[in-house]
C-alpha atoms as a PDB file:
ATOM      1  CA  UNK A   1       0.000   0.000   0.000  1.00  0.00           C
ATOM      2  CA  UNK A   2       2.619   2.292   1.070  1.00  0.00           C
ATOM      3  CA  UNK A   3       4.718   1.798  -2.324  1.00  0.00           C
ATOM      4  CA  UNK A   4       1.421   2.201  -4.481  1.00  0.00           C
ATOM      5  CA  UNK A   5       0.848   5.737  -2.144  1.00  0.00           C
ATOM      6  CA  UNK A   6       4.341   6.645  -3.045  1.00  0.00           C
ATOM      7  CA  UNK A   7       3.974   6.047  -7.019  1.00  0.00           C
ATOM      8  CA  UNK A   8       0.410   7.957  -7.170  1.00  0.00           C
ATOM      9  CA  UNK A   9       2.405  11.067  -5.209  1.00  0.00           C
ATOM     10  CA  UNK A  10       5.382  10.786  -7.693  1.00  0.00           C
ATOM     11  CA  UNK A  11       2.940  10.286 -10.638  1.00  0.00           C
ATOM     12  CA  UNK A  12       0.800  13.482  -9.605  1.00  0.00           C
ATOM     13  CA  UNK A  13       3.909  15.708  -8.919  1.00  0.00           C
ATOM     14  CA  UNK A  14       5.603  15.143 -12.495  1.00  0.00           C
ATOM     15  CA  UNK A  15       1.487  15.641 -14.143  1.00  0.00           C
ATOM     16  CA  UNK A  16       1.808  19.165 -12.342  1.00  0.00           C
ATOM     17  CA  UNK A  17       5.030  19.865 -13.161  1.00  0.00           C
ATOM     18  CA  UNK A  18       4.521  18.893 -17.298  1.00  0.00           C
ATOM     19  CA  UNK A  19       0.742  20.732 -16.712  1.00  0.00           C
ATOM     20  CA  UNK A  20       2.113  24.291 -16.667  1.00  0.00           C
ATOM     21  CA  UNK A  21       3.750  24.196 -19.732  1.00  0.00           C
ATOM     22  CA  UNK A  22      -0.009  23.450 -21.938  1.00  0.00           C
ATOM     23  CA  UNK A  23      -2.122  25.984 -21.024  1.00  0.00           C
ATOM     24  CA  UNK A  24      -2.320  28.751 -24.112  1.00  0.00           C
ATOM     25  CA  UNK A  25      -4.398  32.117 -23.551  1.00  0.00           C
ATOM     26  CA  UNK A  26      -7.012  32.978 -26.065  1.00  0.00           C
ATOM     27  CA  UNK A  27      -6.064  32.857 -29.869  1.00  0.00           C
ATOM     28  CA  UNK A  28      -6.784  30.206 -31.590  1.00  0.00           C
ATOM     29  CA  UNK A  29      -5.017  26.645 -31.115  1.00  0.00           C
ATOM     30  CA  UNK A  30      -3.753  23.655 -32.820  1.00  0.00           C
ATOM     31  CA  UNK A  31      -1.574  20.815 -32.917  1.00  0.00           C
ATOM     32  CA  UNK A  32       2.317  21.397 -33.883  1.00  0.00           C
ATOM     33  CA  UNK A  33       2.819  17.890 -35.509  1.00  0.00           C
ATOM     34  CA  UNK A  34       6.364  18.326 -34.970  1.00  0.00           C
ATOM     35  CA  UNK A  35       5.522  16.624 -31.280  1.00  0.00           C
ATOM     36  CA  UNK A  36       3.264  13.286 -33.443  1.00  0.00           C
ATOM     37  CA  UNK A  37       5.287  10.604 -32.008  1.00  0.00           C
ATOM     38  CA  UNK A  38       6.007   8.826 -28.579  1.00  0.00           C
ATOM     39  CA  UNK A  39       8.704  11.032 -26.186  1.00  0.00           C
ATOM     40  CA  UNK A  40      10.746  10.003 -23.051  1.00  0.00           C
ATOM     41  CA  UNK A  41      12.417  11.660 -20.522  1.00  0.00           C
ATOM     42  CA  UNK A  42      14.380   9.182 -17.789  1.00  0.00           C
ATOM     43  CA  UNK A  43      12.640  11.249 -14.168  1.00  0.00           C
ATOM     44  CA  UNK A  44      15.608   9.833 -12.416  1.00  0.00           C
ATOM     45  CA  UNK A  45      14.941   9.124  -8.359  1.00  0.00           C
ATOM     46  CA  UNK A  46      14.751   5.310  -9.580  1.00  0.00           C
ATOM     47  CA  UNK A  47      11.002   6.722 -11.133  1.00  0.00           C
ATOM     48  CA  UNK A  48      12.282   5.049 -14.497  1.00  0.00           C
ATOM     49  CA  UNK A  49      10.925   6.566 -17.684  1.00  0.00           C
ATOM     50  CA  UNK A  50       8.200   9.186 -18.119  1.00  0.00           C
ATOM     51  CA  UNK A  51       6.727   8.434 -21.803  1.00  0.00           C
ATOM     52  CA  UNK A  52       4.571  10.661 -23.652  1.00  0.00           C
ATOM     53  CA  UNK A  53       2.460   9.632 -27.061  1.00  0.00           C
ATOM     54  CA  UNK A  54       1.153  12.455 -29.072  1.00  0.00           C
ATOM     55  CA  UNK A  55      -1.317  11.922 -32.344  1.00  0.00           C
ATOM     56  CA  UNK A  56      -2.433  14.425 -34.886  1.00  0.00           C
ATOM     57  CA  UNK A  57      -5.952  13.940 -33.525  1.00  0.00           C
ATOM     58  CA  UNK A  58      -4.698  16.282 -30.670  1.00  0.00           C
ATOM     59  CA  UNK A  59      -5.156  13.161 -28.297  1.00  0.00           C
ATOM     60  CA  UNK A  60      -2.766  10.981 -26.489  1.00  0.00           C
ATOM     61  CA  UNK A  61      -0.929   9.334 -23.527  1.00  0.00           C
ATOM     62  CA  UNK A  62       1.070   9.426 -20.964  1.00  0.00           C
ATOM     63  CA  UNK A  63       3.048   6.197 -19.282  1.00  0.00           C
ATOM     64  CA  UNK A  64       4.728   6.814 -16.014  1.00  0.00           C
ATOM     65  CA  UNK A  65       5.541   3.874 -13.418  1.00  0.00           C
ATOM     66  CA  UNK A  66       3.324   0.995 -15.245  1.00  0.00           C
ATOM     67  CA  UNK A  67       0.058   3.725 -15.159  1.00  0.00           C
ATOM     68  CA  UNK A  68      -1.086   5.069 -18.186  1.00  0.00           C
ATOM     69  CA  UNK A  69      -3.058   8.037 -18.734  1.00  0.00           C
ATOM     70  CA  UNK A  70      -4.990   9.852 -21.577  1.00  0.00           C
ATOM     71  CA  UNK A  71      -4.568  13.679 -21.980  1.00  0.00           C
ATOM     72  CA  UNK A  72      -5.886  16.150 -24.960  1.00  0.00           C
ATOM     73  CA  UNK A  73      -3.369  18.374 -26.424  1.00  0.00           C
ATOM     74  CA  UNK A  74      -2.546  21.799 -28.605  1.00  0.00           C
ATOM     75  CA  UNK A  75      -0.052  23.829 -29.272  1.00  0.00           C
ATOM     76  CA  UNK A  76      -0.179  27.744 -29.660  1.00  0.00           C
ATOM     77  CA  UNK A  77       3.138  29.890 -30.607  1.00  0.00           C
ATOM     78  CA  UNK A  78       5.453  28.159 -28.425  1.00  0.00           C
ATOM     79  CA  UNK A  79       3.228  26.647 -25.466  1.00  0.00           C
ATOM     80  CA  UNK A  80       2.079  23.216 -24.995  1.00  0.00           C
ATOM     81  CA  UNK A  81      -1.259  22.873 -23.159  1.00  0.00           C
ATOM     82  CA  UNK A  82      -2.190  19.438 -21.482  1.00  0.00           C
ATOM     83  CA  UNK A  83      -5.516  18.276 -20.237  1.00  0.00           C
ATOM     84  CA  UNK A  84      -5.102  14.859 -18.268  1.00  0.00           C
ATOM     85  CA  UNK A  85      -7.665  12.969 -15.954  1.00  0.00           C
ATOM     86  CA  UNK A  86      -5.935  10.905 -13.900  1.00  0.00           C
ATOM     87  CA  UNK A  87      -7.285   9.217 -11.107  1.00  0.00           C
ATOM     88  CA  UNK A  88     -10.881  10.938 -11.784  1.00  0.00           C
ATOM     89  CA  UNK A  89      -8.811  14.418 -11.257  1.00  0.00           C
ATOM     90  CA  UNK A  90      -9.189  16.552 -14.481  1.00  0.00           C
ATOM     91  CA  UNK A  91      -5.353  19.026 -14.552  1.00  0.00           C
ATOM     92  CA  UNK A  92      -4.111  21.310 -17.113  1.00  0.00           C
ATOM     93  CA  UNK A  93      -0.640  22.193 -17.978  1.00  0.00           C
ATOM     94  CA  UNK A  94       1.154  24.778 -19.631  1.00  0.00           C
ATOM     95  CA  UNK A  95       4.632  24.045 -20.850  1.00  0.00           C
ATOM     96  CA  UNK A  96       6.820  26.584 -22.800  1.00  0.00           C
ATOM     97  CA  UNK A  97       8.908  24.023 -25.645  1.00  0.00           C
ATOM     98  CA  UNK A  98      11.586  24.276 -28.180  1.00  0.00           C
ATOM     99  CA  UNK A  99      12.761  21.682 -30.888  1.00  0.00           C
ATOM    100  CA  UNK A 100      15.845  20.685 -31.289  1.00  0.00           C
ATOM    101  CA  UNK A 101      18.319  18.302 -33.251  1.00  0.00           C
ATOM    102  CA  UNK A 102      16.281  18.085 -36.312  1.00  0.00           C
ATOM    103  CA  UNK A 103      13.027  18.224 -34.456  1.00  0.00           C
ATOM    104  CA  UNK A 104      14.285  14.839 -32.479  1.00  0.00           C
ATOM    105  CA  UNK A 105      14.681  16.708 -29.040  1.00  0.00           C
ATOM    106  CA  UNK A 106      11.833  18.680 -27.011  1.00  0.00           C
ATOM    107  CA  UNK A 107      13.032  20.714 -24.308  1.00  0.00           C
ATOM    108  CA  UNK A 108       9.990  21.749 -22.386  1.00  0.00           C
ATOM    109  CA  UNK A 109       9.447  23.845 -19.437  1.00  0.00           C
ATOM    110  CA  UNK A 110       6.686  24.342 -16.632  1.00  0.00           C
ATOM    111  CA  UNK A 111       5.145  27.905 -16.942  1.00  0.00           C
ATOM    112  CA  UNK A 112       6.536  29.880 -14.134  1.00  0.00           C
ATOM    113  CA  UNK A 113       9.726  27.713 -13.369  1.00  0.00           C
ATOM    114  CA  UNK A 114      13.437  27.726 -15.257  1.00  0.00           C
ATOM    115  CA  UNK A 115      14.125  24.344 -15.499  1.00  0.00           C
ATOM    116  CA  UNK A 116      14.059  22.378 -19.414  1.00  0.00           C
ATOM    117  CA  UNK A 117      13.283  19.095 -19.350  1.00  0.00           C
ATOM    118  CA  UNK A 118      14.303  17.180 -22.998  1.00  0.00           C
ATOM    119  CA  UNK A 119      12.314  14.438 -23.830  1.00  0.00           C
ATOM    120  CA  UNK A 120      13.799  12.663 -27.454  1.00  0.00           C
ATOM    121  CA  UNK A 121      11.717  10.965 -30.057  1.00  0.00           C
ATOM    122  CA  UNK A 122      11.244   7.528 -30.069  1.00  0.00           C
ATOM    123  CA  UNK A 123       8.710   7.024 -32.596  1.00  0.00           C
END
């Protein structure tokens, strides 16, 4: 019980974290289908591997510690906006993202914070 407490705590503080960067304001929005594809980023801590699936429908997933979760997704300028039920909790994030290496790299970062986080293409 403890362990599965644990992994739903981790799980909710990386959603939060990645929510920031999703959230555009007004405007019209759309999907960038530079990100169509599957993503990782190793979390480190022992977490393992945070994995991210975006298609052109603007839905997707998102794989963390064996759970997998479906979010809705657009893209506006250069913000990345999230919505992802998890656990019957609805969360949006806003994420500020750059390509890189041929459009094989994503650096993304949480609206409000400084640190990039670069997830590479998979798929």
């Amino acid at each position: 019980m403890k362990k599965t407490v644990v992994k739903v705590l981790a799980f909710v503080i990386v959603i939060t974290m990645m929510a920031a960067v999703f959230t555009a304001c007004g405007g019209s929005e759309g999907q960038d289908s530079r990100f169509v594809g599957t993503w990782e980023h190793d979390i480190g801590f022992g977490l393992g591997t945070m994995r991210y699936t975006y298609r052109a429908d603007g839905t997707g997933t998102v794989m963390l510690m064996g759970e997998t979760m479906p979010f809705y997704w657009s893209t506006r300028g250069n913000r990345l906006t999230l919505n992802v039920t998890m656990f019957g909790i609805s969360t949006e994030e806003v994420h500020e993202f750059e390509f890189r290496t041929n459009n094989d790299v994503v650096r993304v970062r949480m609206q409000g914070t400084t640190e990039w986080v670069e997830y590479t293409r998979v798929r």
